[in-house]
Protein backbone atom coordinates (compact mmCIF):
# COMPACT_ATOMS: atom_id res chain seq x y z
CA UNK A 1 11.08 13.25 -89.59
CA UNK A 2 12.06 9.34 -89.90
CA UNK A 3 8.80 7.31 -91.39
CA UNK A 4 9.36 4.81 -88.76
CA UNK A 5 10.21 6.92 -85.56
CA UNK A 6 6.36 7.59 -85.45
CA UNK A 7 5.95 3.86 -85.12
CA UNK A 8 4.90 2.55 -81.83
CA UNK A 9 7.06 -0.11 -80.03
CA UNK A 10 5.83 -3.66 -79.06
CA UNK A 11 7.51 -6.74 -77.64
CA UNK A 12 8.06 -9.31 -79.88
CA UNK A 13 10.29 -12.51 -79.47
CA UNK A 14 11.59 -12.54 -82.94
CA UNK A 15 13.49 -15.91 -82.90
CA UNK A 16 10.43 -17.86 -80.75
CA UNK A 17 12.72 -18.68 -77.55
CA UNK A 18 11.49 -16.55 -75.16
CA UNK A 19 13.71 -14.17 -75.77
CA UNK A 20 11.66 -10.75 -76.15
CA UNK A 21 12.88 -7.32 -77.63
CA UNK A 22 10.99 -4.46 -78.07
CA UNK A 23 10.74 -3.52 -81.75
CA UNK A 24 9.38 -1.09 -84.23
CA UNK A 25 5.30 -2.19 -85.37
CA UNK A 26 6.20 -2.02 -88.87
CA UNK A 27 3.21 -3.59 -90.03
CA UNK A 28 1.22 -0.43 -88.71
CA UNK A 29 -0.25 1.00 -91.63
CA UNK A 30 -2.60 4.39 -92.37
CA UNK A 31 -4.48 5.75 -94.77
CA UNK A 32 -5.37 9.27 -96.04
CA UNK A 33 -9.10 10.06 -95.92
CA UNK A 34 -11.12 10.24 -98.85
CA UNK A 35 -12.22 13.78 -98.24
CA UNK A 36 -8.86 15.21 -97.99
CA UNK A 37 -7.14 13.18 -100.36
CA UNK A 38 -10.13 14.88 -103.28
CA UNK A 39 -9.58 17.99 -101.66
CA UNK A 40 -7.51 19.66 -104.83
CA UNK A 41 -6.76 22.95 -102.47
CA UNK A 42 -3.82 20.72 -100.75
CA UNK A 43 -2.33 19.63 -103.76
CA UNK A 44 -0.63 20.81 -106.91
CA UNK A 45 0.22 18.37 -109.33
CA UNK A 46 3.62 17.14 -110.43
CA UNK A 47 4.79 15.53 -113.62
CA UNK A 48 7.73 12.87 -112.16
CA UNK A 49 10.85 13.08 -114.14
CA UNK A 50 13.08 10.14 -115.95
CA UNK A 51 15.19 8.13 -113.29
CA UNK A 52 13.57 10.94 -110.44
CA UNK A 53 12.65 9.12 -107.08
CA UNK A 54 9.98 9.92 -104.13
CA UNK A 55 13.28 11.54 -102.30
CA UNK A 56 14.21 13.49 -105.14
CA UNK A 57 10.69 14.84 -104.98
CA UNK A 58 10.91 15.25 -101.63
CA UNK A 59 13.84 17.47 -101.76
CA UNK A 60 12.27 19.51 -104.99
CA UNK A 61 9.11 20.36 -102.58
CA UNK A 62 9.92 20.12 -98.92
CA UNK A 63 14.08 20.96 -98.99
CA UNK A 64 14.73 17.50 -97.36
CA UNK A 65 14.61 13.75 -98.86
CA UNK A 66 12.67 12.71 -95.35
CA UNK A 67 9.37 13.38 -96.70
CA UNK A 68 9.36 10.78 -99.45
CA UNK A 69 6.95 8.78 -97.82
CA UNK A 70 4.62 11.48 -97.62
CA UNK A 71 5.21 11.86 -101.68
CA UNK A 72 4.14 8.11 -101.47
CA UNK A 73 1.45 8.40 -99.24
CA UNK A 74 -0.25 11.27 -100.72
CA UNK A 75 -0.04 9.23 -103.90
CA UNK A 76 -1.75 6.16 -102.41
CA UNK A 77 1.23 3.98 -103.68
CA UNK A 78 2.47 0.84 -101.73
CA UNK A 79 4.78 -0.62 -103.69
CA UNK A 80 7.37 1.75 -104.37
CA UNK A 81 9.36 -0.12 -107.25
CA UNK A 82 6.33 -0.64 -109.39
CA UNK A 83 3.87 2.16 -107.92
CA UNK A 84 6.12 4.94 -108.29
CA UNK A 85 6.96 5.52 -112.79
CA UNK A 86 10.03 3.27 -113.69
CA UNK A 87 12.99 4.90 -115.60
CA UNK A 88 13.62 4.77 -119.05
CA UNK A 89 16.26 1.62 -118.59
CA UNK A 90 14.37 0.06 -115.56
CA UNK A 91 11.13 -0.16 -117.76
CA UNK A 92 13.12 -1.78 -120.51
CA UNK A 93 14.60 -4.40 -118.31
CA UNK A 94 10.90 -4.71 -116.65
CA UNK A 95 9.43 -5.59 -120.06
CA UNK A 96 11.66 -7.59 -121.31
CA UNK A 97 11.88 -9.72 -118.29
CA UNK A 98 7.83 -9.95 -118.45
CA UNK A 99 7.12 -10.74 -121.89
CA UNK A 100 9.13 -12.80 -124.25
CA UNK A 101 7.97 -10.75 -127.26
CA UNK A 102 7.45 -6.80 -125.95
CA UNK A 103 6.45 -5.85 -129.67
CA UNK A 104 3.56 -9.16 -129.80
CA UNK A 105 0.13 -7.55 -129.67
CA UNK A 106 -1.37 -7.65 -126.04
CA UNK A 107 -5.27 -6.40 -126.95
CA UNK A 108 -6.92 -4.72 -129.18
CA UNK A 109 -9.09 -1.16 -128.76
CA UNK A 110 -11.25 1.61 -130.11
CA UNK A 111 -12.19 4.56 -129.15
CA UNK A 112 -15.65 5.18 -127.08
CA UNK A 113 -18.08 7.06 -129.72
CA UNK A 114 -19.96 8.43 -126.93
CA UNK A 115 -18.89 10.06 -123.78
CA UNK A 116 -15.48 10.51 -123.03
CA UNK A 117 -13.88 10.26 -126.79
CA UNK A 118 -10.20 11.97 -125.92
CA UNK A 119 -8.16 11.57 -122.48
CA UNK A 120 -4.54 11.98 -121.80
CA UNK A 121 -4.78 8.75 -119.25
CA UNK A 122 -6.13 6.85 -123.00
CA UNK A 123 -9.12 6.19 -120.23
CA UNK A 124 -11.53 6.62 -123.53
CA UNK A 125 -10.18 3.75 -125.38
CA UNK A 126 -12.08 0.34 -125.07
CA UNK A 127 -10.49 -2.85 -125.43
CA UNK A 128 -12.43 -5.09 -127.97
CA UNK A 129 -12.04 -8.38 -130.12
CA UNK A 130 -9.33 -8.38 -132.63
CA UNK A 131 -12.64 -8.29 -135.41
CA UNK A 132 -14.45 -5.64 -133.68
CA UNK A 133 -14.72 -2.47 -136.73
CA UNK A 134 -12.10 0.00 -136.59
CA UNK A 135 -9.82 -2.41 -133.76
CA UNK A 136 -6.27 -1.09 -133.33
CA UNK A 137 -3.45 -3.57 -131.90
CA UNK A 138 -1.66 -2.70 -128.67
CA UNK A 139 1.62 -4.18 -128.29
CA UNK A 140 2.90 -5.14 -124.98
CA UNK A 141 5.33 -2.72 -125.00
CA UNK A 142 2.82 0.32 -125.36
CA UNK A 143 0.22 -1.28 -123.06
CA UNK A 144 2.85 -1.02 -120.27
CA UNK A 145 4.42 1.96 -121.40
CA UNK A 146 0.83 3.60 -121.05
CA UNK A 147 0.87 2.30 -117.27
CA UNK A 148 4.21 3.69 -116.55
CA UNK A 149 3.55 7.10 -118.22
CA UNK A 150 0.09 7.35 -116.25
CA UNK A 151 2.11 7.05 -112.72
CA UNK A 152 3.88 10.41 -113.46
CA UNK A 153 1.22 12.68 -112.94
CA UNK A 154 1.22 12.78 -109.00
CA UNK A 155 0.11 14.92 -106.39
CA UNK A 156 2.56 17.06 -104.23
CA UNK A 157 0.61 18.07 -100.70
CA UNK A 158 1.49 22.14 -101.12
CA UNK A 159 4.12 22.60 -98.40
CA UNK A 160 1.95 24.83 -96.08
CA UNK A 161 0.06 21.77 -94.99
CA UNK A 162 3.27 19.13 -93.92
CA UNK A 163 3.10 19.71 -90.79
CA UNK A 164 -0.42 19.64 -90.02
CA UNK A 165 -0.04 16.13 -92.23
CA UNK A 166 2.72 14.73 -90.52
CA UNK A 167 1.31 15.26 -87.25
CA UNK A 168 -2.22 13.79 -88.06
CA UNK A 169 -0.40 10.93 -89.79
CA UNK A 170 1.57 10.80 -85.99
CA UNK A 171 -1.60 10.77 -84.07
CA UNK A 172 -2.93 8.24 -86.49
CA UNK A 173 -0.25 5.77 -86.84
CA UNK A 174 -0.21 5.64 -82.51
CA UNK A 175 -3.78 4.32 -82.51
């Protein structure tokens, strides 16, 4: 299925002279619930390879690149380019676009001493002042790297339910 077929129609005069077409809502947008997007029985996770993209995914899990959206949409991610885990060479021209210095320290952290002390998603570190006892730097380059690196762990909806998701998202998106 085409993301956009779904789409209702509206007339629109697109160059302000009276001149109506009908054309594709595009600015519809939908979002998964809550309660099914915590549900962990729909999903199995996924670890997104270098350089892969939400069509390669798509292909990997549903046998067709026409799902990607649904890869995105499961994932809660809007902006494709920087929601979805950049390659290897698109996160080195990213970086060194953003900062003049990728290697200059961005913050400084410890780790919590109570509570979560270890995480894979470094969600127990704290940042702190460059003083603060036991305060590691964080360059910009790891700082971002960690951001990047977090976006591969996705959710895949388990094939069994695409249909029953593409036709709520149908029903939804028609509203």
């Amino acid at each position: 299925m085409e993301y956009f077929e779904s789409f209702p129609k509206i007339v629109y005069d697109v160059e302000g002279n009276g001149n109506y077409k009908l054309v594709t809502d595009i600015l519809r947008r939908f979002k998964v619930r809550k309660d099914v997007q915590n549900e962990i029985v729909f999903f199995d996770k996924y670890e997104v390879k270098d350089g892969e993209k939400p069509e390669d995914v798509s292909y990997k899990f549903y046998g067709v690149v026409d799902y990607h959206w649904v890869v995105l949409s499961i994932n809660n991610i809007k902006d494709r380019y920087y929601g979805w885990p950049l390659s290897n060479i698109d996160f080195e021209n990213y970086i060194t676009s953003k900062y003049t210095n990728p290697e200059a320290v961005h913050h400084y952290e410890v780790s919590q001493s109570s509570g979560k002390t270890t995480s894979l998603d470094n969600s127990h570190l704290i940042t702190v002042n460059s003083d603060a006892d036991g305060a590691s730097a964080v360059s910009n380059r790891t700082y971002e790297d960690r951001i990047n690196e977090n976006k591969r762990l996705i959710k895949i909806l388990k094939p069994i339910y695409l249909d029953e998701y593409v036709e709520e998202f149908k029903r939804l998106i028609q509203r």
